[in-house]
N, C-alpha and C. Protein backbone atom coordinates (compact mmCIF):
# COMPACT_ATOMS: atom_id res chain seq x y z
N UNK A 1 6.39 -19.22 -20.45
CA UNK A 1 7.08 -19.30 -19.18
C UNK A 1 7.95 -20.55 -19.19
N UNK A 2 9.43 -20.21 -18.56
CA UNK A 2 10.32 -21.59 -18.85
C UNK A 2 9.43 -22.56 -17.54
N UNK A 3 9.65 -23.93 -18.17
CA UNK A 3 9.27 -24.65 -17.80
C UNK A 3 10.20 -25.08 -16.65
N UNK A 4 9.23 -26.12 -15.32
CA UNK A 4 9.67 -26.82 -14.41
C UNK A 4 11.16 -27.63 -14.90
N UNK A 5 12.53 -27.95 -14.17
CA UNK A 5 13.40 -28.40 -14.26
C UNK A 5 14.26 -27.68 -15.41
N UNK A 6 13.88 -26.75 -16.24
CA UNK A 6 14.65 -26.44 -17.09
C UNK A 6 15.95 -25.37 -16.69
N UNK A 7 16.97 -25.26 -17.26
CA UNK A 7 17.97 -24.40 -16.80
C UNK A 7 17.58 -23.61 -16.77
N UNK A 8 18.31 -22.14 -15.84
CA UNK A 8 17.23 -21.02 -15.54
C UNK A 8 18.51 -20.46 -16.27
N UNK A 9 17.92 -19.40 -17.12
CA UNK A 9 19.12 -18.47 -18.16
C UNK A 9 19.77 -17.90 -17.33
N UNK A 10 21.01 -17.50 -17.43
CA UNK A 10 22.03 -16.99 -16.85
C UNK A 10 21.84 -15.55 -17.69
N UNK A 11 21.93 -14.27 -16.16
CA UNK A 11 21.89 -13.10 -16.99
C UNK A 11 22.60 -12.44 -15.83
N UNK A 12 22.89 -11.10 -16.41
CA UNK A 12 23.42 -10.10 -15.26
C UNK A 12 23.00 -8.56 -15.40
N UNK A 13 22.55 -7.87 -14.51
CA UNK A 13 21.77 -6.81 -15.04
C UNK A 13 22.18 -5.62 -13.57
N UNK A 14 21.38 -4.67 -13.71
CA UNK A 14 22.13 -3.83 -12.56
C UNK A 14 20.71 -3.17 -11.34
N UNK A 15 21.99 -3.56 -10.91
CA UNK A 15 20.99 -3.40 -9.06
C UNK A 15 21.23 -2.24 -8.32
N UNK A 16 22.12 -1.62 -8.67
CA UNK A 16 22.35 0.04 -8.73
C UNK A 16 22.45 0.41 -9.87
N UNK A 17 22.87 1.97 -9.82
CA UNK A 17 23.82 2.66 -10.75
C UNK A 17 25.21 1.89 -11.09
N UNK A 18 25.82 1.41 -10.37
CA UNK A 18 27.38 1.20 -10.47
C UNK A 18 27.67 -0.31 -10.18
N UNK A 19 26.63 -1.33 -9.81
CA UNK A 19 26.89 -2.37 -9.74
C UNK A 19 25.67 -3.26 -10.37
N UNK A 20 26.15 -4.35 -10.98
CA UNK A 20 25.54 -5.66 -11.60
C UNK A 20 25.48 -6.50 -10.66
N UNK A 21 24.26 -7.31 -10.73
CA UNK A 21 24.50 -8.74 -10.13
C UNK A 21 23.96 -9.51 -11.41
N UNK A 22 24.92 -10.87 -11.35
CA UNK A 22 24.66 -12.00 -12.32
C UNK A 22 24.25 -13.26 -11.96
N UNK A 23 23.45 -13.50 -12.41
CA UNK A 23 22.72 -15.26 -11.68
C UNK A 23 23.88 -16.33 -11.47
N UNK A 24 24.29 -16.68 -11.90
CA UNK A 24 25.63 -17.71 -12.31
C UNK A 24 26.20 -16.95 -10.78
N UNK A 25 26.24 -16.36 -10.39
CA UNK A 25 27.42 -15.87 -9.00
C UNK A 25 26.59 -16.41 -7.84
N UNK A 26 25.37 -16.48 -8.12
CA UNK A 26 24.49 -17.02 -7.38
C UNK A 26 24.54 -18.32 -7.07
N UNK A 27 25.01 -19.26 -7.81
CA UNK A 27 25.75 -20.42 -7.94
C UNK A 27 25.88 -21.23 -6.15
N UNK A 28 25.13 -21.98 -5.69
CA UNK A 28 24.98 -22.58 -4.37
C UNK A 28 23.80 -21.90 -3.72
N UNK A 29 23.04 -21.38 -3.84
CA UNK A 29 22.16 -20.76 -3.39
C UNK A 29 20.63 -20.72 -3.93
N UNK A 30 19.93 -20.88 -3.73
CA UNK A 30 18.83 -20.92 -4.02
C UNK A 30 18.08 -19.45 -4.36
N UNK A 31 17.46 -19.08 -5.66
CA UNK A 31 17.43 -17.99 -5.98
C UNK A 31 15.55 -18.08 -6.24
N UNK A 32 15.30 -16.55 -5.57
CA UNK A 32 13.72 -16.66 -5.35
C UNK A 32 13.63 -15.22 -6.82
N UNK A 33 13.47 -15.11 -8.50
CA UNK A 33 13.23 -14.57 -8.73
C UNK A 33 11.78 -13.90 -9.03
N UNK A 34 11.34 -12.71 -8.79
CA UNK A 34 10.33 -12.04 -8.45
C UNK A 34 10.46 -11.04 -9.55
N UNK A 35 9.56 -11.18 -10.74
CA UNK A 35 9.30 -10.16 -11.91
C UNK A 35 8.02 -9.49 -11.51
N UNK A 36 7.96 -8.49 -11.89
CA UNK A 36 6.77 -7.49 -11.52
C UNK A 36 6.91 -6.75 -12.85
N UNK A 37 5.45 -6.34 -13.06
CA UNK A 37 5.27 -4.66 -14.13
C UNK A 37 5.76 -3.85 -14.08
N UNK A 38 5.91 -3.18 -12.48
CA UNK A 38 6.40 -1.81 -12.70
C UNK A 38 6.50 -0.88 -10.95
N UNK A 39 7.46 -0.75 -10.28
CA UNK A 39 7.84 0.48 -9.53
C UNK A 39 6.84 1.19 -9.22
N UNK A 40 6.38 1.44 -8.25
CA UNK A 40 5.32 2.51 -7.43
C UNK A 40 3.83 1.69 -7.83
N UNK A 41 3.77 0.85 -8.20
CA UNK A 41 2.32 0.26 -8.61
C UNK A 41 1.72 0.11 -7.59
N UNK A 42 0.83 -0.28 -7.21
CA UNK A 42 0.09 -0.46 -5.87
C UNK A 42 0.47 -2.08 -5.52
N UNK A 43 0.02 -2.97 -6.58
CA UNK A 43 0.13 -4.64 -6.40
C UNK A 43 1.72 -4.67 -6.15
N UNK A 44 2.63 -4.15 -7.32
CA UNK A 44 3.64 -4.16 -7.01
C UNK A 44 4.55 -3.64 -5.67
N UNK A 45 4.07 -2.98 -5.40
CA UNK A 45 4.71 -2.12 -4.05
C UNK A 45 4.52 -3.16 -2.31
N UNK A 46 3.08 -3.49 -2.64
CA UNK A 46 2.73 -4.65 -1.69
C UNK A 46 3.42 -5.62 -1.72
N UNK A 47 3.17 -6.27 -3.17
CA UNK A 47 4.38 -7.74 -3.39
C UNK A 47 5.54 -7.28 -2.84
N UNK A 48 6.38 -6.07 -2.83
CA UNK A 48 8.15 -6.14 -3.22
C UNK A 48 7.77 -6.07 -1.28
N UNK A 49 6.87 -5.57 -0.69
CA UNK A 49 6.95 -4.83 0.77
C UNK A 49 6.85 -6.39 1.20
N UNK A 50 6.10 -7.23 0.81
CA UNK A 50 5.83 -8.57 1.67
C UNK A 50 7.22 -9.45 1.55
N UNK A 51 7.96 -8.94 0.63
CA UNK A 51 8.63 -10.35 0.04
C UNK A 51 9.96 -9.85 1.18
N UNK A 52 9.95 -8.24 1.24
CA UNK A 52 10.53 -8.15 2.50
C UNK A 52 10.57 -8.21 3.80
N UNK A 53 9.09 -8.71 3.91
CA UNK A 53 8.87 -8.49 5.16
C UNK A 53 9.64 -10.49 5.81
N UNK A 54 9.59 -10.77 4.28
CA UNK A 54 9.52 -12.38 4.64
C UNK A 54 11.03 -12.46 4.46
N UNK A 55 12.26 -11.79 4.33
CA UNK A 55 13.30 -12.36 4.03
C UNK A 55 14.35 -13.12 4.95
N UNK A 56 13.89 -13.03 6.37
CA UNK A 56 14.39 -13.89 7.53
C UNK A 56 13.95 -15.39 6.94
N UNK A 57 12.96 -15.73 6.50
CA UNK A 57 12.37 -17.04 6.22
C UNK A 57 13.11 -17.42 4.50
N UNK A 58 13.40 -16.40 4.02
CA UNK A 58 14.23 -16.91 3.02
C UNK A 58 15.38 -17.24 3.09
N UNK A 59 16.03 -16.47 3.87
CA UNK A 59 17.46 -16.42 4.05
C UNK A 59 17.77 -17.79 4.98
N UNK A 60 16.62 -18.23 5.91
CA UNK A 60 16.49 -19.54 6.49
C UNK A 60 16.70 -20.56 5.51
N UNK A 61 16.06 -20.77 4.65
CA UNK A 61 15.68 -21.78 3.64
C UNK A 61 16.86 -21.40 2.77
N UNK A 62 18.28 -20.72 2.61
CA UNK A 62 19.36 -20.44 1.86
C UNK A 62 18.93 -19.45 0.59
N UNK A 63 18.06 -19.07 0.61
CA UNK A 63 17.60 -18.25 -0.97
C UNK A 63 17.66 -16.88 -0.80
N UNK A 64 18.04 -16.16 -1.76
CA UNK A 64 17.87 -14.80 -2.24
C UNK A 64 16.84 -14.25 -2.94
N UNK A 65 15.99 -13.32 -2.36
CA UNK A 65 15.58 -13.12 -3.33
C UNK A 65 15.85 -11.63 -4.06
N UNK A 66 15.15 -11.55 -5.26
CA UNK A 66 15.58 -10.49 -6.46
C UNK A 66 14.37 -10.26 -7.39
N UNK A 67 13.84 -8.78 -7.32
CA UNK A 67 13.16 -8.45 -8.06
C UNK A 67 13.44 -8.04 -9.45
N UNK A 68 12.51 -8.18 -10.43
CA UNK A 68 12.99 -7.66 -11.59
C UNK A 68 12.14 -7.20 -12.29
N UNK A 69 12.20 -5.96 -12.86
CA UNK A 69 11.23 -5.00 -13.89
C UNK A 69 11.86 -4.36 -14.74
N UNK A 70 11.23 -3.74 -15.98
CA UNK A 70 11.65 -3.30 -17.05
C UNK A 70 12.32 -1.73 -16.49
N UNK A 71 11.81 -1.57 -15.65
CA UNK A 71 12.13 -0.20 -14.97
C UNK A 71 13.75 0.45 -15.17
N UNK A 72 14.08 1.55 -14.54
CA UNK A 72 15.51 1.91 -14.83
C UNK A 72 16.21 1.74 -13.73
N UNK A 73 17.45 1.70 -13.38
CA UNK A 73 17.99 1.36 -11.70
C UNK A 73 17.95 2.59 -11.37
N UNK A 74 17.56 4.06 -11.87
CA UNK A 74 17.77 5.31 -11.07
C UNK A 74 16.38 4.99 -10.50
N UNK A 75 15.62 4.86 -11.25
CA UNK A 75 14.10 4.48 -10.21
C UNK A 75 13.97 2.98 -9.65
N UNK A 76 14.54 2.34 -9.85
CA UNK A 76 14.28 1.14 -8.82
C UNK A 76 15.30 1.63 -7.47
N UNK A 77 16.55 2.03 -7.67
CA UNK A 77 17.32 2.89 -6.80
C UNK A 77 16.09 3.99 -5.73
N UNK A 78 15.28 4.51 -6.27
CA UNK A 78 14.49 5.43 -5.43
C UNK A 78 13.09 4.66 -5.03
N UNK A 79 13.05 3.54 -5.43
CA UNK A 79 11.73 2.79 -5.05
C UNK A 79 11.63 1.75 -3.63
N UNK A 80 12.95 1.55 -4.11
CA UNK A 80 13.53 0.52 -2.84
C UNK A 80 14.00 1.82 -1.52
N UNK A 81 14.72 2.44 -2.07
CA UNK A 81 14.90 3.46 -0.41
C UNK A 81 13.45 4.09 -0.02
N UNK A 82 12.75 4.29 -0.84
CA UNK A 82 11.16 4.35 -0.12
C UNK A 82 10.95 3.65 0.20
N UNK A 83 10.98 2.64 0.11
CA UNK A 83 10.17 1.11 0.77
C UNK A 83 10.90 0.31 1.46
N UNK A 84 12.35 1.02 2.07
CA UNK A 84 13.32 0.20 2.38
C UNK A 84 13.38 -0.89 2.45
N UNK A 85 13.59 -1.33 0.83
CA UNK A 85 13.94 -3.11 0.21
C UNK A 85 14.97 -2.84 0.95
N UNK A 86 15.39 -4.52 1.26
CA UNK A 86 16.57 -5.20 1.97
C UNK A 86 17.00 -6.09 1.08
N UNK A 87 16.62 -6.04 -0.38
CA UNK A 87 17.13 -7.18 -1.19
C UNK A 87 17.10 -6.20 -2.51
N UNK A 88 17.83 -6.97 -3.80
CA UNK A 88 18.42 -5.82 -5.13
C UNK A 88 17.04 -6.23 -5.93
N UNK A 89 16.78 -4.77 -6.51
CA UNK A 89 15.95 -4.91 -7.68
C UNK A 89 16.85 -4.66 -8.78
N UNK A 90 16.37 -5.61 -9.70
CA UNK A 90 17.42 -5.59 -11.12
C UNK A 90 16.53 -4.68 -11.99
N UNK A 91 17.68 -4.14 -13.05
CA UNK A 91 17.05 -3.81 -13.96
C UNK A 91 16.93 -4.01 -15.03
N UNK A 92 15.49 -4.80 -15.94
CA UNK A 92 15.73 -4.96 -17.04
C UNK A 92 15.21 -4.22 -18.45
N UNK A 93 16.36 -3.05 -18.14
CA UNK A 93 15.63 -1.95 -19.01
C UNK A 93 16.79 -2.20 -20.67
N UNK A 94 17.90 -2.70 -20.61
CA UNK A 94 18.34 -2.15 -22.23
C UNK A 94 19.12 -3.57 -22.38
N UNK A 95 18.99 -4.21 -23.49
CA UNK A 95 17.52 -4.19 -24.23
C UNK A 95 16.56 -4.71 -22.91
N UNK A 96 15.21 -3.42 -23.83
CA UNK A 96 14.05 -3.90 -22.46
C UNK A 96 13.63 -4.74 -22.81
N UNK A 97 13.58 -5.49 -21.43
CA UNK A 97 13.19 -7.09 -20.90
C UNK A 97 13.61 -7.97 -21.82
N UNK A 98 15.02 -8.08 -21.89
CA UNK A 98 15.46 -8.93 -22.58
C UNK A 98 15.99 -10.42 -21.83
N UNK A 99 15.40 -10.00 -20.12
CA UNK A 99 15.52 -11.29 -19.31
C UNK A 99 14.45 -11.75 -19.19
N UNK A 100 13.19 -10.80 -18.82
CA UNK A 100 11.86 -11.54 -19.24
C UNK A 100 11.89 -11.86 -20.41
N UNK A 101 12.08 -11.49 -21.42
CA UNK A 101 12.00 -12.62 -22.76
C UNK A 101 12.67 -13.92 -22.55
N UNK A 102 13.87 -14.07 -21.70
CA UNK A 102 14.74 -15.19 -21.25
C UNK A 102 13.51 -16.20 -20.91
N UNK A 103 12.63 -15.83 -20.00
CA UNK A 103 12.27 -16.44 -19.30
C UNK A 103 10.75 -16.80 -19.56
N UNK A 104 10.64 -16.15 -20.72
CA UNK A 104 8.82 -16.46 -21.19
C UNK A 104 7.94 -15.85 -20.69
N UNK A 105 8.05 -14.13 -19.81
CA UNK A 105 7.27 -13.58 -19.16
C UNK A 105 7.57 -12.11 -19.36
N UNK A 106 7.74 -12.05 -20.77
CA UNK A 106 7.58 -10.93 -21.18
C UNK A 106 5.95 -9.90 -21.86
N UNK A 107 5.77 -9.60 -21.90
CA UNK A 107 4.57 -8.89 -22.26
C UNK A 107 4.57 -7.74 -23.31
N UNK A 108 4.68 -8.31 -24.34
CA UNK A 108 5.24 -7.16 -25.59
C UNK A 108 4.11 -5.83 -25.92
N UNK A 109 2.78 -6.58 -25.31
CA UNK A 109 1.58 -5.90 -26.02
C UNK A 109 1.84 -4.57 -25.38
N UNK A 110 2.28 -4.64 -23.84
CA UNK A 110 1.82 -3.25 -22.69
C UNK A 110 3.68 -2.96 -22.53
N UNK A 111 4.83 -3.96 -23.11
CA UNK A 111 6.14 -3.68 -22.54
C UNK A 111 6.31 -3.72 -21.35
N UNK A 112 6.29 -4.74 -20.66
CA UNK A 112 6.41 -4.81 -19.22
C UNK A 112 6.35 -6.80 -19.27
N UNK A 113 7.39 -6.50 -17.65
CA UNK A 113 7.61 -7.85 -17.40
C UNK A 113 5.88 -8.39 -16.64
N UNK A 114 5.75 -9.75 -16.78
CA UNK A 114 4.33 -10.14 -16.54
C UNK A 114 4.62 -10.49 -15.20
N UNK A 115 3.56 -10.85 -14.24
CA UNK A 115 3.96 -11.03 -12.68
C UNK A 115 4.03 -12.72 -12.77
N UNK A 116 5.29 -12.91 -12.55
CA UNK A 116 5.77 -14.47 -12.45
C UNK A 116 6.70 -14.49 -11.55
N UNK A 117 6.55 -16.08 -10.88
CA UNK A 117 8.09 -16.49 -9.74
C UNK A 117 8.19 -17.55 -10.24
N UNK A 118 9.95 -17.15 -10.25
CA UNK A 118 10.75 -18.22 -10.03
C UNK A 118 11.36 -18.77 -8.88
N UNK A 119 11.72 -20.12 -8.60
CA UNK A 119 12.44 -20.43 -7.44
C UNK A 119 13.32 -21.26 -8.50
N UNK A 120 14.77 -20.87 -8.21
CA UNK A 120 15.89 -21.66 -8.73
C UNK A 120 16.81 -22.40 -7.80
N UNK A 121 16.88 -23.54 -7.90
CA UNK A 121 18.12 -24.95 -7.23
C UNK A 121 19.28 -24.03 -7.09
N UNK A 122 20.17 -24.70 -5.99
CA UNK A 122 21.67 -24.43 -5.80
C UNK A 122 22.39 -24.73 -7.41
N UNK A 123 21.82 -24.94 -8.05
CA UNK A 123 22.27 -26.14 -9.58
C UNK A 123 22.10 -24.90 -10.88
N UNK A 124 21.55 -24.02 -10.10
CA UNK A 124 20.71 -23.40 -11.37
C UNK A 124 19.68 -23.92 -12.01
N UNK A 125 19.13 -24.56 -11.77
CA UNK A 125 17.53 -25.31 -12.41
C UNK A 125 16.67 -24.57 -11.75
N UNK A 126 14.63 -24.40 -13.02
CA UNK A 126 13.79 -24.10 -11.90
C UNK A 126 13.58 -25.25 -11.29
N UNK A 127 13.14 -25.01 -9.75
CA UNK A 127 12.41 -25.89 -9.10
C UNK A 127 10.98 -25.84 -9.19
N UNK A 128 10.44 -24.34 -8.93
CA UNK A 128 9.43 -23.79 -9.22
C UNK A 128 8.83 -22.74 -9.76
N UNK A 129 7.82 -22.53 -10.37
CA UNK A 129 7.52 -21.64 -11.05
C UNK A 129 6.06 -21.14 -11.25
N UNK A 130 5.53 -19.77 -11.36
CA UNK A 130 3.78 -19.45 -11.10
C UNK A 130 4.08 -18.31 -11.76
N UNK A 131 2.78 -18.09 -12.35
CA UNK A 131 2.28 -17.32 -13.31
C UNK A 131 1.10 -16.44 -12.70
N UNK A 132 1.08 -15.00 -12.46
CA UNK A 132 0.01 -14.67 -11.59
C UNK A 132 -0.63 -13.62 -12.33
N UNK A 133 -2.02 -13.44 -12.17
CA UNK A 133 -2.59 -12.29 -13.03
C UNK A 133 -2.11 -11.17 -12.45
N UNK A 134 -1.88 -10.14 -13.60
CA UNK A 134 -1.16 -9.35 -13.45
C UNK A 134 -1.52 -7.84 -12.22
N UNK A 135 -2.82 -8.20 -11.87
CA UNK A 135 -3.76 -7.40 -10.59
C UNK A 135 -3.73 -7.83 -9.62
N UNK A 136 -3.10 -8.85 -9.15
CA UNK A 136 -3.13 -10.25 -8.12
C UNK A 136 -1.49 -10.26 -7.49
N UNK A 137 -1.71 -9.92 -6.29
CA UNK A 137 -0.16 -9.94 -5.74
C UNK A 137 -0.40 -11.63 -5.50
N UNK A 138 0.94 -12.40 -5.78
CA UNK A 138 1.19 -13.70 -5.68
C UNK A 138 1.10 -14.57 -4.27
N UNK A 139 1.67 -13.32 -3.45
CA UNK A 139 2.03 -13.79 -2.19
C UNK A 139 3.33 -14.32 -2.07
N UNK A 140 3.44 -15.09 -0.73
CA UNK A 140 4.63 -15.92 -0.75
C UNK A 140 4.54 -17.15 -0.18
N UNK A 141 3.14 -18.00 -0.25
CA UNK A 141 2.80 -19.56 0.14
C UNK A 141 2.98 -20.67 -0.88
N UNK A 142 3.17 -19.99 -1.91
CA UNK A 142 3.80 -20.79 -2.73
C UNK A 142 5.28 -20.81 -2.79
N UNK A 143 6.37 -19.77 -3.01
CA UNK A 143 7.57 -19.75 -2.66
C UNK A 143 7.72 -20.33 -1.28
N UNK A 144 7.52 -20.33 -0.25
CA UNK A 144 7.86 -20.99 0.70
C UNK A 144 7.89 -22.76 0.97
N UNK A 145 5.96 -22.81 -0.13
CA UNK A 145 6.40 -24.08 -0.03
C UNK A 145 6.88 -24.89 -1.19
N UNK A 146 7.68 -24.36 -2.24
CA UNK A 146 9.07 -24.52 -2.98
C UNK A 146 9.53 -25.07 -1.95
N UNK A 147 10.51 -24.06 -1.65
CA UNK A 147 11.61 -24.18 -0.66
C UNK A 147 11.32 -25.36 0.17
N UNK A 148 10.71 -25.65 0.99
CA UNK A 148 10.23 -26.98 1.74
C UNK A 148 10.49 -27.81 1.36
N UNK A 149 9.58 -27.74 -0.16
CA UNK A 149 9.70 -28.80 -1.00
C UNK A 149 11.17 -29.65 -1.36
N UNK A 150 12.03 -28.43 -1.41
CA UNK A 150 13.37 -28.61 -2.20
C UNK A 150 13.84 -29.50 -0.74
N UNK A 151 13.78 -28.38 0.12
CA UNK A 151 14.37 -29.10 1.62
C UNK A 151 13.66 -30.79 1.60
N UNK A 152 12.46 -31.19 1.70
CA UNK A 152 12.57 -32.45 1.90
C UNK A 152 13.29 -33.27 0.43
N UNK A 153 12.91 -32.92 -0.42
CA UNK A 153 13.67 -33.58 -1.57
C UNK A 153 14.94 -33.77 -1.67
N UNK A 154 16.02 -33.00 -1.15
CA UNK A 154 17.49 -32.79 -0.25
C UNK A 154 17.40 -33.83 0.36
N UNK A 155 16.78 -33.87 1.01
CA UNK A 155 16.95 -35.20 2.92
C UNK A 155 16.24 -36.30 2.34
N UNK A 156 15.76 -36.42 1.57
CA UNK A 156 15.71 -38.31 1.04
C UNK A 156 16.79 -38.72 0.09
């Protein structure tokens, strides 16, 4: 897993059928990335449902957030209108998980991204970062208190 303060890789991957988003565009913003295993999972479905339920409190604190799985965008496309996500799931299917490999949270044994968050600076740096067993939804008390964190570290 990339380490605290290190540059967060610049990638761009697709959040539909017909459109990419790329980290680097993200550029002033604080970026909450959210890797998961896999689409319709149970842990997963909870995580992606909470992280929406919380995105008034992100969007407070300036951050985006963005899920990401090895999955394909025709099914992350049909996972999110079931669960009406309000934020893009990427896809990192070709080469698969070649952004979780970016990022040290790849899982070669089962092929699937491992359940990790990132929180990335307006700078592109992590600020923060957690590693969660892969049965264990993360929550979001740690991402939030990132963000805090960053906020008082800002104002001194």
């Amino acid at each position: 897993m990339l380490p605290i303060q290190s540059q967060a890789p610049d990638f761009e991957l697709y959040a539909t059928p017909d459109q990419k988003i790329k980290l680097s565009s993200l550029q002033g913003k604080r970026v909450i990335l959210a890797f998961y295993p896999a689409d319709w999972s149970p842990v997963c479905s909870d995580q992606m449902a909470l992280y929406n339920e919380m995105l008034e409190y992100f969007h407070k604190a300036n951050a985006q957030v963005i899920g990401i799985s090895v999955d394909g965008k025709w099914c992350h496309m049909s996972f999110s209108a079931d669960r009406k996500l309000h934020f893009p799931l990427l896809a990192d299917f070709e080469p698969k998980g070649a952004v979780a490999k970016a990022y040290g949270v790849y899982n070669e044994e089962i092929g699937e991204c491992q359940r990790a968050l990132f929180v990335i600076d307006e700078k592109g740096t992590i600020a923060w970062n957690y590693l969660s067993p892969v049965g264990v939804n993360p929550g979001a008390d740690g991402i939030m208190d990132a963000l805090e964190e960053m906020d008082k570290t800002k104002k001194a």
